[in-house]
Protein backbone atom coordinates (compact mmCIF):
# COMPACT_ATOMS: atom_id res chain seq x y z
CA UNK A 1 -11.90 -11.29 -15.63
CA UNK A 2 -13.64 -11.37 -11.90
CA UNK A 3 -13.09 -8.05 -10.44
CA UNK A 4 -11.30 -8.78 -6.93
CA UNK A 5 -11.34 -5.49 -4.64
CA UNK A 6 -8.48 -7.16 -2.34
CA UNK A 7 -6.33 -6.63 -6.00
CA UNK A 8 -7.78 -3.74 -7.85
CA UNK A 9 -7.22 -0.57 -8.40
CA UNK A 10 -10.35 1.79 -9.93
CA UNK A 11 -8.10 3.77 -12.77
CA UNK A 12 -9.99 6.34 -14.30
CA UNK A 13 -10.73 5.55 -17.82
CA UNK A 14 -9.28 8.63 -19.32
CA UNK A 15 -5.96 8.66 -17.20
CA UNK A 16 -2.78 8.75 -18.91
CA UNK A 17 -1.06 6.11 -18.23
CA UNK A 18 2.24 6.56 -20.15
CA UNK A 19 2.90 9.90 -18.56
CA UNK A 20 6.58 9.51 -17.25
CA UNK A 21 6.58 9.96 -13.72
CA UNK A 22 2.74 8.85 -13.18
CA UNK A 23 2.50 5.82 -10.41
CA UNK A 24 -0.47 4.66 -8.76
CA UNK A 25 -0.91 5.16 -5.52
CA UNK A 26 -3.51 2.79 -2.64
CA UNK A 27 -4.26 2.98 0.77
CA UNK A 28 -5.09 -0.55 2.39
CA UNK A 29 -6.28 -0.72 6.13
CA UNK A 30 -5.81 -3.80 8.08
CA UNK A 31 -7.56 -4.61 11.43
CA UNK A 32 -7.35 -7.14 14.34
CA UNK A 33 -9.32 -7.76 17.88
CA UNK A 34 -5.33 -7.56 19.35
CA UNK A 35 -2.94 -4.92 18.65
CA UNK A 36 -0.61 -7.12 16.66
CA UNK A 37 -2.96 -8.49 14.19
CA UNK A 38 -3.10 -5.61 11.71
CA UNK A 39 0.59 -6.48 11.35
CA UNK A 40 0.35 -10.06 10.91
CA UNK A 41 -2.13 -9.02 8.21
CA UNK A 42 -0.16 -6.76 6.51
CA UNK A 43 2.79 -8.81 6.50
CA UNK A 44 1.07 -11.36 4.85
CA UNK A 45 -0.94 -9.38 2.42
CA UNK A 46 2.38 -7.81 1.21
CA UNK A 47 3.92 -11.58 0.76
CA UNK A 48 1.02 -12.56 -1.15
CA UNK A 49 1.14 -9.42 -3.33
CA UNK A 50 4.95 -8.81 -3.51
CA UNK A 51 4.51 -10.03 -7.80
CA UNK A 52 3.25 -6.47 -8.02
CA UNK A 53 6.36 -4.53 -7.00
CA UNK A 54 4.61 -3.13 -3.88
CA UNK A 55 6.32 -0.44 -2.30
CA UNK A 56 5.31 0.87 1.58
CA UNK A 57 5.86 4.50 1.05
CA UNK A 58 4.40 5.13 4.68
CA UNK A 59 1.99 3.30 7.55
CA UNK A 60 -0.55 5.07 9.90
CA UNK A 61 -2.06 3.81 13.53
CA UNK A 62 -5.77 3.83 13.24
CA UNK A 63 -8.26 3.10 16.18
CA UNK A 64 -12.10 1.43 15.47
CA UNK A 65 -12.79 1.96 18.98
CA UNK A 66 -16.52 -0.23 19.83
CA UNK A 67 -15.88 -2.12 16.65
CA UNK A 68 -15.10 -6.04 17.19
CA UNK A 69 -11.76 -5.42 15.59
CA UNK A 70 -10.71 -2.00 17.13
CA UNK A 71 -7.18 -1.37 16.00
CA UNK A 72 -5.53 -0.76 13.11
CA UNK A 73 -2.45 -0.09 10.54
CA UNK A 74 -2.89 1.38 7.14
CA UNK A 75 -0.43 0.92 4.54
CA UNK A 76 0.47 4.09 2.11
CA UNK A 77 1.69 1.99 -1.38
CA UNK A 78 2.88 2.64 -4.71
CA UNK A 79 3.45 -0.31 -7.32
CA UNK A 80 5.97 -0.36 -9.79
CA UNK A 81 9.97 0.63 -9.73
CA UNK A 82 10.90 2.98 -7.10
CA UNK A 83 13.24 5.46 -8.72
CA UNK A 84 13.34 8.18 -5.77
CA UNK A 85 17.22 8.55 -4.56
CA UNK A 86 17.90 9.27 -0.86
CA UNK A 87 19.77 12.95 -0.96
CA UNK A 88 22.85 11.37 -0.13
CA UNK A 89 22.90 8.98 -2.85
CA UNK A 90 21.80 12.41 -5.97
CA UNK A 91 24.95 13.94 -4.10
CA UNK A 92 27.63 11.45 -4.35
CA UNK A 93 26.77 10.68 -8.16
């Protein structure tokens, strides 16, 4: 199989992957010459990827500035089946 960095993620070879609890985790940075593009982006990206149980567990602002594409959003992601329970939700069952 091609190795396709947009869809990858480099797992070390010895990780335990059965370890309850264990998720991976990515950080993917989008960027645009306008202030909305990274959004667009990452909107899309997400559709395109949403097979994978992708979960945005938190976004970030970044600035390129003197780059030709000088803003930015980067996505904080875990894949798989998000078991965390809001506090209210542990309390009531």
């Amino acid at each position: 199989m091609r190795h396709d960095p947009d869809s990858c993620l480099l797992v070390p070879h010895d990780m335990d992957v059965d370890l309850e609890g264990v998720r991976a985790l990515a950080s993917v940075t989008f960027t645009g010459a306008a202030p909305a593009t990274p959004f667009a982006r990452a909107a899309r990206w997400l559709e395109r990827n949403a097979r994978f149980d992708v979960t945005v567990l938190d976004t970030a602002s970044v600035d390129f500035p003197g780059e030709e594409e000088p803003y930015g959003l980067r996505l904080h992601l875990s894949f798989g089946d998000d078991e965390r329970e809001d506090d209210g939700d542990a309390e009531a069952q």
